[in-house]
C-alpha atoms as a PDB file:
ATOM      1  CA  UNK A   1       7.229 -21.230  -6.039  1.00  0.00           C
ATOM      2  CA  UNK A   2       4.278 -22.341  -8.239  1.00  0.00           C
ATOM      3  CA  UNK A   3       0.811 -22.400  -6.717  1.00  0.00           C
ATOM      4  CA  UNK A   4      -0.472 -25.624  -5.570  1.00  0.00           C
ATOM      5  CA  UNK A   5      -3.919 -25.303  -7.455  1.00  0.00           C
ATOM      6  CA  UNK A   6      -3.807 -24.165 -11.375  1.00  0.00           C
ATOM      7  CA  UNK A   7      -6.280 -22.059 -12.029  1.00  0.00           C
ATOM      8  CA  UNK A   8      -9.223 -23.356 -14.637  1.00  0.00           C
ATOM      9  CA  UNK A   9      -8.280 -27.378 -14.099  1.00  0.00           C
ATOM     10  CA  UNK A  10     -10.765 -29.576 -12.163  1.00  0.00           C
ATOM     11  CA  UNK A  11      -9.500 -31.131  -9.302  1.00  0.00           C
ATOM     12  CA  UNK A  12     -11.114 -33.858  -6.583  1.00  0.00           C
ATOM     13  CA  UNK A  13     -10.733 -32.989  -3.429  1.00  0.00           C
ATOM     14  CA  UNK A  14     -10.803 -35.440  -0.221  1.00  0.00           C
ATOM     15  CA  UNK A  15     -11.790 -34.635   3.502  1.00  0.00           C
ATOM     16  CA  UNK A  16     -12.102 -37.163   6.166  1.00  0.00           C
ATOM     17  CA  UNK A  17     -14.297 -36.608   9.189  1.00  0.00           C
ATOM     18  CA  UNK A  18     -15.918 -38.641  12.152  1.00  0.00           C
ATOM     19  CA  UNK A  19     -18.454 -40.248   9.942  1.00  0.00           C
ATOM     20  CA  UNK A  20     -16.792 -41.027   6.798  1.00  0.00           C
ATOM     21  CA  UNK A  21     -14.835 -39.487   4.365  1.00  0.00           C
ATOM     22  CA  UNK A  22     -16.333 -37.060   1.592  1.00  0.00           C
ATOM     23  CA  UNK A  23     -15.262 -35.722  -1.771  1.00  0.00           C
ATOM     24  CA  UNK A  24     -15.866 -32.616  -3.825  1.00  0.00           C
ATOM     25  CA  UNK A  25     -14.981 -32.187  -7.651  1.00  0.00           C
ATOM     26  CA  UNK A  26     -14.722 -29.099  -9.189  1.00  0.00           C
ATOM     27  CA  UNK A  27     -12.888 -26.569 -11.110  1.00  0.00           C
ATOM     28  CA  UNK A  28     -10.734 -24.235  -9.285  1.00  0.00           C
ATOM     29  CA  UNK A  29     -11.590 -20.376  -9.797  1.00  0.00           C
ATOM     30  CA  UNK A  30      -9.148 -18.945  -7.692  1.00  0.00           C
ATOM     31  CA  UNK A  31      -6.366 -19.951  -4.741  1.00  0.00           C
ATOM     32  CA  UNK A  32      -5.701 -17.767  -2.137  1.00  0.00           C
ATOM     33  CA  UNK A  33      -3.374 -19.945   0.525  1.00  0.00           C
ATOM     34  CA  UNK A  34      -5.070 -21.436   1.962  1.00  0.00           C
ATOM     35  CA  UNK A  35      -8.708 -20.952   0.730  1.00  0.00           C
ATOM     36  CA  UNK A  36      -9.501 -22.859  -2.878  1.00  0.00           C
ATOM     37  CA  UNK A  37     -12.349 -21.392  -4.482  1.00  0.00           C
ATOM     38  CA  UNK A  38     -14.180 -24.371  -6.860  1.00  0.00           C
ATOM     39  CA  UNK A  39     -17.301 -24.090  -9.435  1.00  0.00           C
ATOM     40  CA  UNK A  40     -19.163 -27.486  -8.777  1.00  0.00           C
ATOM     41  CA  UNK A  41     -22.503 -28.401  -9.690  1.00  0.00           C
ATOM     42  CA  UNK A  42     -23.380 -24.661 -10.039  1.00  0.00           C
ATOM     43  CA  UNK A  43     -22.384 -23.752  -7.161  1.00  0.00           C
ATOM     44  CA  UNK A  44     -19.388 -22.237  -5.852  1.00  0.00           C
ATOM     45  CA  UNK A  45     -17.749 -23.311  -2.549  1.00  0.00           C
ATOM     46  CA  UNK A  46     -14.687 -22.291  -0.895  1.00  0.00           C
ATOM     47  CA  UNK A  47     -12.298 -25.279   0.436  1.00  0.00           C
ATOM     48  CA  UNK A  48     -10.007 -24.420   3.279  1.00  0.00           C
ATOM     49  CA  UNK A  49      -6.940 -26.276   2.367  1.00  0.00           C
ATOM     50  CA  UNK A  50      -4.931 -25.975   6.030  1.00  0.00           C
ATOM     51  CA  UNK A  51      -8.031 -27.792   7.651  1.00  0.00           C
ATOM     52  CA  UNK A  52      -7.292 -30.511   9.859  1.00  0.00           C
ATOM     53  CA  UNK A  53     -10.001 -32.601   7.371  1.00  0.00           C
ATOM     54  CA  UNK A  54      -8.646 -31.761   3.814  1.00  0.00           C
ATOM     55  CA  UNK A  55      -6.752 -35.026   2.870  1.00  0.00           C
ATOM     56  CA  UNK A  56      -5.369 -34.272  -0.421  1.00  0.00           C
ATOM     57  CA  UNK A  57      -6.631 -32.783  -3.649  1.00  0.00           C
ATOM     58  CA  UNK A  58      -6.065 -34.628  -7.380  1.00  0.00           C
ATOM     59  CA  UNK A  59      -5.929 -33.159 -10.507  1.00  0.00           C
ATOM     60  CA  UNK A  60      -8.388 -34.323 -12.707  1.00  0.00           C
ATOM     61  CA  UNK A  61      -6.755 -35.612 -16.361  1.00  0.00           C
ATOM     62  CA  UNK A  62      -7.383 -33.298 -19.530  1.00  0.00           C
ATOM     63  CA  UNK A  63      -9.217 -36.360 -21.090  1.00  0.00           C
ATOM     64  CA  UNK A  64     -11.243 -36.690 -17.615  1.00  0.00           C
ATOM     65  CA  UNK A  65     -12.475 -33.401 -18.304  1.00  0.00           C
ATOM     66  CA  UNK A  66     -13.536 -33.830 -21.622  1.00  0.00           C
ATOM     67  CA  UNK A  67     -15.929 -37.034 -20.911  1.00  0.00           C
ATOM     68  CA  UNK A  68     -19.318 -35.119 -19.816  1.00  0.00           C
ATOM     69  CA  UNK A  69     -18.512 -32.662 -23.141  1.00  0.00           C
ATOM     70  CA  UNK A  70     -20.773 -33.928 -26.571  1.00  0.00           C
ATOM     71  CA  UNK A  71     -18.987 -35.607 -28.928  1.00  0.00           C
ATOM     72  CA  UNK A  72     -17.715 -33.500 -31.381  1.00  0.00           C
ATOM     73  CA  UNK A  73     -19.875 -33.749 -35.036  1.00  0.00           C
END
């Protein structure tokens, strides 16, 4: 079976909790079931996937990724 997160493409991940719901984007570094490690911002976080607040995850589109890069001269 493939692994749910590729490694190197930029995903959005979505949590819900008591006071709202919350989102992360980055790009995924590595995926150990069930622990996504993402490079956002600078920073590096580690997402628990099984948690009871991780609502989905959506794979950012090649063209997505390419629209904070400088235009090409």
């Amino acid at each position: 079976m493939a692994p749910l997160f590729e490694t190197g493409k930029t995903y959005t991940f979505y949590f819900s909790r008591e006071h709202g719901d919350t989102s992360i984007t980055g790009q995924v570094v590595s995926y150990d079931p069930p622990l996504a490690k993402i490079e956002t911002e600078g920073l590096t976080r580690i997402i628990n996937c099984s948690s009871a607040y991780f609502v989905e995850a959506v794979a950012r589109l090649e063209d997505e990724d390419r629209e904070g890069a400088a235009p090409a001269e």
